[in-house]
Protein backbone atom coordinates (compact mmCIF):
# COMPACT_ATOMS: atom_id res chain seq x y z
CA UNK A 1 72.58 87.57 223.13
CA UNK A 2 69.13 85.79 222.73
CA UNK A 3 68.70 82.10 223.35
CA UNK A 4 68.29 80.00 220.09
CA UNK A 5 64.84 79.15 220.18
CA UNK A 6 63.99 82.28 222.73
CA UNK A 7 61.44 84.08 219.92
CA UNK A 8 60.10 81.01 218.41
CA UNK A 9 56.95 81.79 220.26
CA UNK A 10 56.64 85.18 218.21
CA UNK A 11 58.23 83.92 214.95
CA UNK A 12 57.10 80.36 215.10
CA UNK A 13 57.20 80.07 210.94
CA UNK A 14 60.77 81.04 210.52
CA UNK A 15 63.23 78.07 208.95
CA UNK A 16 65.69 76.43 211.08
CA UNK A 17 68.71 78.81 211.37
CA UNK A 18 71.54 77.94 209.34
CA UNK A 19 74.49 77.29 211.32
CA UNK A 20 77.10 77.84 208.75
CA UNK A 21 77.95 81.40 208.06
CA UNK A 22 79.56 82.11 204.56
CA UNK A 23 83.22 81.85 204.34
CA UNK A 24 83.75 84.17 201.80
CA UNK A 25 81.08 86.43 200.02
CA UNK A 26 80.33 85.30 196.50
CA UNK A 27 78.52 88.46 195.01
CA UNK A 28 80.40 91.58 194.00
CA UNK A 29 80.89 94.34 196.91
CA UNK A 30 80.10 97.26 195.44
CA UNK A 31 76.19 95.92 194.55
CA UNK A 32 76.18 94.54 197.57
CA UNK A 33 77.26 97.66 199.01
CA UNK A 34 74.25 99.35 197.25
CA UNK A 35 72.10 96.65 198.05
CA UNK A 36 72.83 97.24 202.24
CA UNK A 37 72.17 101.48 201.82
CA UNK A 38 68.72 100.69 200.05
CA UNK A 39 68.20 97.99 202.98
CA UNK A 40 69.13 100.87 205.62
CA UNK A 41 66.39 103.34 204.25
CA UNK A 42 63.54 100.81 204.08
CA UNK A 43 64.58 99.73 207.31
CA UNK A 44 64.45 103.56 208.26
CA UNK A 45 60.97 103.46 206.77
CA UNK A 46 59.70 99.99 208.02
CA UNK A 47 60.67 101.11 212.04
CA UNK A 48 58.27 104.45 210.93
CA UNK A 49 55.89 102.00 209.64
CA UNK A 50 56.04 99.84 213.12
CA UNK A 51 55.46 102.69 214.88
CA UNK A 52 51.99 104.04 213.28
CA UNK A 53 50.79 100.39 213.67
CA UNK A 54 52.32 100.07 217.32
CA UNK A 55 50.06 103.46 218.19
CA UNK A 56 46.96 102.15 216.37
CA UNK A 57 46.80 98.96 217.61
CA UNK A 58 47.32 99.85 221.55
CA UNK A 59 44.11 102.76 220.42
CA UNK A 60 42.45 99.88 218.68
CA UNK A 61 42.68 97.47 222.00
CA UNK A 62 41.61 100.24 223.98
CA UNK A 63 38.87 100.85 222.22
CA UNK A 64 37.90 97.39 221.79
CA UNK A 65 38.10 96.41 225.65
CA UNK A 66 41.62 94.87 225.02
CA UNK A 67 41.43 92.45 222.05
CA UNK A 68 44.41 93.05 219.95
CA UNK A 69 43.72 93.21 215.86
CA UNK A 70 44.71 90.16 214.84
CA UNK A 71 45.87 91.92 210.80
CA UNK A 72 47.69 94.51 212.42
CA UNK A 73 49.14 91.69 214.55
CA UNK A 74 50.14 89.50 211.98
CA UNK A 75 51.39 92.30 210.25
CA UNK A 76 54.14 93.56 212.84
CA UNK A 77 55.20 90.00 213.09
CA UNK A 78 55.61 89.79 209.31
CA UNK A 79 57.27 92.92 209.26
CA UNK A 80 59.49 91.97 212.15
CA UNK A 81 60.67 89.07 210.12
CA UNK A 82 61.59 91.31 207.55
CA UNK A 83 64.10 93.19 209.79
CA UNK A 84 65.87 90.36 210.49
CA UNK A 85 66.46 89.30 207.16
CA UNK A 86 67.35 92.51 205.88
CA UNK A 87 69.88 92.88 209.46
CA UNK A 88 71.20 89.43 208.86
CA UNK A 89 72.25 90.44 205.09
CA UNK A 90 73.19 93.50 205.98
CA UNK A 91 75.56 91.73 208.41
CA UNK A 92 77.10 89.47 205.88
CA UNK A 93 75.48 86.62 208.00
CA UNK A 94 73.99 85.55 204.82
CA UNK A 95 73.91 85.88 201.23
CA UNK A 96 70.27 85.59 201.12
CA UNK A 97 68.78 89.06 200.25
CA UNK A 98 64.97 89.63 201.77
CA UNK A 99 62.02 91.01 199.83
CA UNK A 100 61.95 93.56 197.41
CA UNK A 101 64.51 90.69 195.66
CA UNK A 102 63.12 87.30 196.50
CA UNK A 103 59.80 86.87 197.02
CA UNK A 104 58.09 87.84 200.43
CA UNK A 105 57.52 84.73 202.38
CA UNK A 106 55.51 85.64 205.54
């Protein structure tokens, strides 16, 4: 298990972490249910997604005599974040659903 405070260095903008897990889940199952299989496909998608920009940005640092794109950077990072929300509420760790329902906060 990671060390709190062991990815700040990549995810330096994220809130503190709550602490306190819900005790009990307030929304309805069922939606929430549907809510966690749409979660699963974009997370299907978005770990596609990582990979294209994974391959171009290790051709892109090649190319440009190891400087990493600093969009496609900021991107993965902001994408990475993403995952975790959407694994956290897909865990129950939180009642907190990520973007396409709140707003995306990268």
């Amino acid at each position: 298990m990671a060390e709190r405070g062991e990815f700040d260095h990549v995810m330096p903008d994220l809130p503190e972490p709550q602490e306190r897990r819900p005790d009990k889940i307030g929304e309805n199952m069922g939606l929430r249910f549907v809510h966690s299989v749409i979660l699963a496909i974009m997370i299907n998608l978005a770990q596609s997604v990582l990979l294209l920009v994974t391959v171009v940005q290790y051709v892109l640092t090649l190319v440009n005599t190891n400087a990493p794109n600093a969009r496609l950077t900021e991107f993965g990072t902001d994408l990475g974040t993403w995952l975790a929300k959407a694994a956290r509420y897909q865990a129950m760790g939180t009642e907190e659903k990520p973007w396409p329902w709140e707003p995306w906060d990268a």
